[in-house]
C-alpha atoms as a PDB file:
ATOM      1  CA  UNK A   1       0.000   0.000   0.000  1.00  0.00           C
ATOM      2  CA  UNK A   2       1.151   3.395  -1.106  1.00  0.00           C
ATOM      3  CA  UNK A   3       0.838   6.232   1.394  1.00  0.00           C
ATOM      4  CA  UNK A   4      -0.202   9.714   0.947  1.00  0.00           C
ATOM      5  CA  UNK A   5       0.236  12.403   2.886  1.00  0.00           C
ATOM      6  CA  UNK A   6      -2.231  15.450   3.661  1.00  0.00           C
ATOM      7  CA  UNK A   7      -2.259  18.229   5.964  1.00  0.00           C
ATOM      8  CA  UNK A   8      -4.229  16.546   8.973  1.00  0.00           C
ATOM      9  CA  UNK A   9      -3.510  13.009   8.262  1.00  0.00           C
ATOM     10  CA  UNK A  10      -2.058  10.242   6.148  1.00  0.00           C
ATOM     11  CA  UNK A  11      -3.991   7.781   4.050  1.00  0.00           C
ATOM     12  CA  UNK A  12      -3.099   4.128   2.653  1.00  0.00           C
ATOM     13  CA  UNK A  13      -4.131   4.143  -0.596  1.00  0.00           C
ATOM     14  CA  UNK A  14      -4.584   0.136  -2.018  1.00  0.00           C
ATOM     15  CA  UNK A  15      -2.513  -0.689  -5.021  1.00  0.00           C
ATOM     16  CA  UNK A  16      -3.465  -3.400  -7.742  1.00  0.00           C
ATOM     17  CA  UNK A  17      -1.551  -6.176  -6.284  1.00  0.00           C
ATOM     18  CA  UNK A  18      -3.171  -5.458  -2.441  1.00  0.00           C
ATOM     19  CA  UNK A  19      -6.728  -5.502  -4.638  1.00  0.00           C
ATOM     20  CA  UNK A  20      -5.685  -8.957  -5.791  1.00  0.00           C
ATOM     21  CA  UNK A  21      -4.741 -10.209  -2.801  1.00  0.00           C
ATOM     22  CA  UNK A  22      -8.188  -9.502  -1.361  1.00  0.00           C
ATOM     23  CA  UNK A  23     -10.205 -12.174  -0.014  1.00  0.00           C
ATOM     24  CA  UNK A  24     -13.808 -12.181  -1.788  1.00  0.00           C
ATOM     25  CA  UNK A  25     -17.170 -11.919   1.362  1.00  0.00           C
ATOM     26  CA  UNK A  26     -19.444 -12.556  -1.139  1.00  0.00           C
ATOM     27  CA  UNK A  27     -23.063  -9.888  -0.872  1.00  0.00           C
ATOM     28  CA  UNK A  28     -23.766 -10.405   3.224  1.00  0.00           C
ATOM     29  CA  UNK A  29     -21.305 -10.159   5.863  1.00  0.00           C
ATOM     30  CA  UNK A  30     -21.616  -9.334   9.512  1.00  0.00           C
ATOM     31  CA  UNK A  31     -18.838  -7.833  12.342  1.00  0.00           C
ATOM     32  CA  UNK A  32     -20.226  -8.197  15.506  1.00  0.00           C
ATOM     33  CA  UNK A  33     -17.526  -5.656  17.170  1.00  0.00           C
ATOM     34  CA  UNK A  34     -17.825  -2.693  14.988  1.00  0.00           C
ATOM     35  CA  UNK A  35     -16.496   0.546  16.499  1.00  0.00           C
ATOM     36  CA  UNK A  36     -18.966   2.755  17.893  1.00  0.00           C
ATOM     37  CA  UNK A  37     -17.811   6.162  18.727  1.00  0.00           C
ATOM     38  CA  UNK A  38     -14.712   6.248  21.201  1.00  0.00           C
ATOM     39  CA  UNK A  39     -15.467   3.439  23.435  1.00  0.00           C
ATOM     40  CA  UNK A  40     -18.449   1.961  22.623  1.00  0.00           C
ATOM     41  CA  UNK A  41     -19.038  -1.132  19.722  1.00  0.00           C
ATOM     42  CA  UNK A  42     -22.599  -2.168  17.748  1.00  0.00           C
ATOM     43  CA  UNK A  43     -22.900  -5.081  15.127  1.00  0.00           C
ATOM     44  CA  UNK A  44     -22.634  -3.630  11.178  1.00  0.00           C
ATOM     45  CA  UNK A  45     -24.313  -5.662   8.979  1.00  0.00           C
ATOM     46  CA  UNK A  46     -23.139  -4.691   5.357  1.00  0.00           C
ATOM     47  CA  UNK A  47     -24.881  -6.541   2.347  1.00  0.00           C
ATOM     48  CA  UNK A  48     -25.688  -6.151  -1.144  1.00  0.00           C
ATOM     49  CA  UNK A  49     -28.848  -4.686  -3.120  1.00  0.00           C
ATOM     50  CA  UNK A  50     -29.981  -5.610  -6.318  1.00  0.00           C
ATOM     51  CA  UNK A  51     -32.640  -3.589  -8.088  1.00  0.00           C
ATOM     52  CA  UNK A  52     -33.423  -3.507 -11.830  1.00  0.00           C
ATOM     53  CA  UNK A  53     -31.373  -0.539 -11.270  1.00  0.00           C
ATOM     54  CA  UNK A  54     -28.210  -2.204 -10.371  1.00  0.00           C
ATOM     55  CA  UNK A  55     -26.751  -2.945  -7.221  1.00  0.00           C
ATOM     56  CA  UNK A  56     -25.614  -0.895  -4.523  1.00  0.00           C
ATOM     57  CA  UNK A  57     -23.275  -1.458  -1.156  1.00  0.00           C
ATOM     58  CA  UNK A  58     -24.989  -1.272   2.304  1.00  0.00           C
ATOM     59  CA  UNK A  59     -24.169  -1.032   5.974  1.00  0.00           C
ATOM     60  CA  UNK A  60     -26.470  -0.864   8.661  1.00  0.00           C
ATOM     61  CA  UNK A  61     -25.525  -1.142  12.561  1.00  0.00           C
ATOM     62  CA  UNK A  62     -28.005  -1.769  15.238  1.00  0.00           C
ATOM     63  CA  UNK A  63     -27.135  -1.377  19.256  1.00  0.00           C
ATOM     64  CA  UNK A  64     -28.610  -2.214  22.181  1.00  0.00           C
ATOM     65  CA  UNK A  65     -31.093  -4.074  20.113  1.00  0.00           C
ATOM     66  CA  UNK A  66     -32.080  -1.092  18.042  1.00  0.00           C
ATOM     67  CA  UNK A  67     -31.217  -1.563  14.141  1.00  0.00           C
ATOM     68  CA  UNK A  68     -30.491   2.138  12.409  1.00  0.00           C
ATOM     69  CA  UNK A  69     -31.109   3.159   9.031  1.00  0.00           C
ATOM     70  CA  UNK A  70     -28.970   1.766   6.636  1.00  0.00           C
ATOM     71  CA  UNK A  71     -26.601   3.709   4.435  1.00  0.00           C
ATOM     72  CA  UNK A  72     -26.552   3.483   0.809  1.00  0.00           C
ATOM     73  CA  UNK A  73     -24.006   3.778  -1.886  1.00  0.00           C
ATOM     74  CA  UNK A  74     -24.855   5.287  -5.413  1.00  0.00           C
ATOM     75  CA  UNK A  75     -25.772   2.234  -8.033  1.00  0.00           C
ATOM     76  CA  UNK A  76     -22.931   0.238  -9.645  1.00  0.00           C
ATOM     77  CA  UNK A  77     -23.458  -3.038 -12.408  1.00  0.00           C
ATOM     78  CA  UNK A  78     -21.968  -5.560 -10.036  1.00  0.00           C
ATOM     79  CA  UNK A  79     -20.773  -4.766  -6.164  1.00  0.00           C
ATOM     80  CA  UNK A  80     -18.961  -7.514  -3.706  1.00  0.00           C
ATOM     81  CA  UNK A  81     -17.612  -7.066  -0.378  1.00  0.00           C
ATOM     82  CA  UNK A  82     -14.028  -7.872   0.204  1.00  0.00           C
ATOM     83  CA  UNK A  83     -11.729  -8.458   3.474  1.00  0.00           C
ATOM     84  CA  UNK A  84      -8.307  -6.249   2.223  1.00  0.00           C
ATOM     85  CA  UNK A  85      -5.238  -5.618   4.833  1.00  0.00           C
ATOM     86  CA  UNK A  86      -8.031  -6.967   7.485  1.00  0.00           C
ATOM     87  CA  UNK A  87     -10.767  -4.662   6.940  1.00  0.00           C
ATOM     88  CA  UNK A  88     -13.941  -4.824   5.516  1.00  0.00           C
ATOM     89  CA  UNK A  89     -14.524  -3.155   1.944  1.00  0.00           C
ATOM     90  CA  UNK A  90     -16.334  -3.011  -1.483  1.00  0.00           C
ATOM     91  CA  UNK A  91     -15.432  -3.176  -5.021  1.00  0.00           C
ATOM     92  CA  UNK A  92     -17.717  -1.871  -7.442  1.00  0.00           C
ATOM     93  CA  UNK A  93     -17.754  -2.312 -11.367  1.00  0.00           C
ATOM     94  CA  UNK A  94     -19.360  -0.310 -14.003  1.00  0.00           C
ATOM     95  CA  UNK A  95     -18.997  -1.643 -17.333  1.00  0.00           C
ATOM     96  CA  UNK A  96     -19.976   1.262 -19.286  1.00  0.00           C
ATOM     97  CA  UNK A  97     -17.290   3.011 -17.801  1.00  0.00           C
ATOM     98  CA  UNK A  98     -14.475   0.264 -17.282  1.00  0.00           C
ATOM     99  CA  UNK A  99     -13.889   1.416 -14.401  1.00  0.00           C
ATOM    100  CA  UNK A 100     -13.505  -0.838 -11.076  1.00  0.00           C
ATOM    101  CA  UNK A 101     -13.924   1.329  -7.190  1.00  0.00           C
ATOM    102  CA  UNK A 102     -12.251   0.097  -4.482  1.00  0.00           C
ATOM    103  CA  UNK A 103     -13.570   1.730  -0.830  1.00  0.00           C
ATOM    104  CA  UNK A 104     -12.457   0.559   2.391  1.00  0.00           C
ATOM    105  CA  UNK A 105     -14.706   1.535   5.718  1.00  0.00           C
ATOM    106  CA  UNK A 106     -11.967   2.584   7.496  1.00  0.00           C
ATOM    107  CA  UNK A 107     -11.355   6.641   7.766  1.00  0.00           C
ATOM    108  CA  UNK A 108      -7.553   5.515   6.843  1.00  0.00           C
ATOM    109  CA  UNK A 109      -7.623   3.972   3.367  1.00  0.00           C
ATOM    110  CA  UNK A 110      -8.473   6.664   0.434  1.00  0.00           C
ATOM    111  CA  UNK A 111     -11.244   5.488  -2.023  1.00  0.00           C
ATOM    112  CA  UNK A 112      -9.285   4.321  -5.134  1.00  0.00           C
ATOM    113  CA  UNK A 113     -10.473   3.552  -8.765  1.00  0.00           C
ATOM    114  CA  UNK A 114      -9.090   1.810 -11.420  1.00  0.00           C
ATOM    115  CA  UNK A 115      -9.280   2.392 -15.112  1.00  0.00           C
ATOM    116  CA  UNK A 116      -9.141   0.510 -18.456  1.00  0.00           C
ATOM    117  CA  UNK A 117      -6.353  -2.814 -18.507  1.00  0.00           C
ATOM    118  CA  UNK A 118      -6.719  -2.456 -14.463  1.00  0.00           C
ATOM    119  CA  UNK A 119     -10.400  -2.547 -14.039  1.00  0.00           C
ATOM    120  CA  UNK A 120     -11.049  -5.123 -16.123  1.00  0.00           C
ATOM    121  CA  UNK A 121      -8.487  -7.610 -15.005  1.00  0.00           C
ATOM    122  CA  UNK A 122      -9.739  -6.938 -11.374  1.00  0.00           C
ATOM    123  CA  UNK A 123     -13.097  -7.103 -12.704  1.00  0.00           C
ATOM    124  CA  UNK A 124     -12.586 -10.596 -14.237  1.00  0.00           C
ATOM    125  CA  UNK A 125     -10.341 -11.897 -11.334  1.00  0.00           C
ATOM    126  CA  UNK A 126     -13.546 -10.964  -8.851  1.00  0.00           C
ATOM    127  CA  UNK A 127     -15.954 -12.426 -11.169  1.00  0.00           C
ATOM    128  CA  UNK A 128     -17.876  -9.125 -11.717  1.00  0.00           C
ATOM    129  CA  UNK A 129     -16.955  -8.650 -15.837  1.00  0.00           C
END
């Protein structure tokens, strides 16, 4: 992973090979210890929707056995969730485009994307193309 620096922080930013080493969650996968503010944890549920839209990556927490409304990406063609450097992500493909997303929900990985050659040969090794 390649690191950049801005004025507040630093981010990891994934790199092809990192993408390929990803391991593949499949459309539903649960952490039960999610980070909840400072000191507190909930369980995130994050999952794929398919309309005849597309589909779309969500993740919805619930505490003290009270589930909260889920958040909602924008529509891609084809959307898994991956396990990368340990932490939960997605990878999104849209084929118009040829171009593959990679976001990590972690506030220390920057949001990367991946054009052309790239985004199709992730696309195809993720079964998504």
């Amino acid at each position: 992973m390649k690191e950049k620096s801005y004025e507040s922080s630093t981010l990891l930013i994934p790199e092809l090979a990192d993408v390929l080493a990803a391991t593949d969650l499949g459309e539903d996968y649960t952490v039960d210890d999610w980070p909840w503010g400072r000191k507190e944890h909930c369980s995130m549920r994050f999952f794929v929707e398919t309309t005849k839209r597309g589909q779309r990556f969500i993740k919805q927490s619930t505490m003290n056995n009270k589930t909260n409304k889920p958040k909602k990406s924008t529509y891609y063609d084809r959307v898994k969730i991956i396990l990368i450097d340990g932490k939960v992500g997605h990878i999104s493909w849209h084929n118009n485009y040829k171009h593959f997303g990679v976001d990590i929900e972690d506030g220390k990985y920057a949001s990367v994307t991946f054009f052309d050659d790239e985004g199709l040969t992730l696309a195809k090794h993720f079964d998504l193309a």
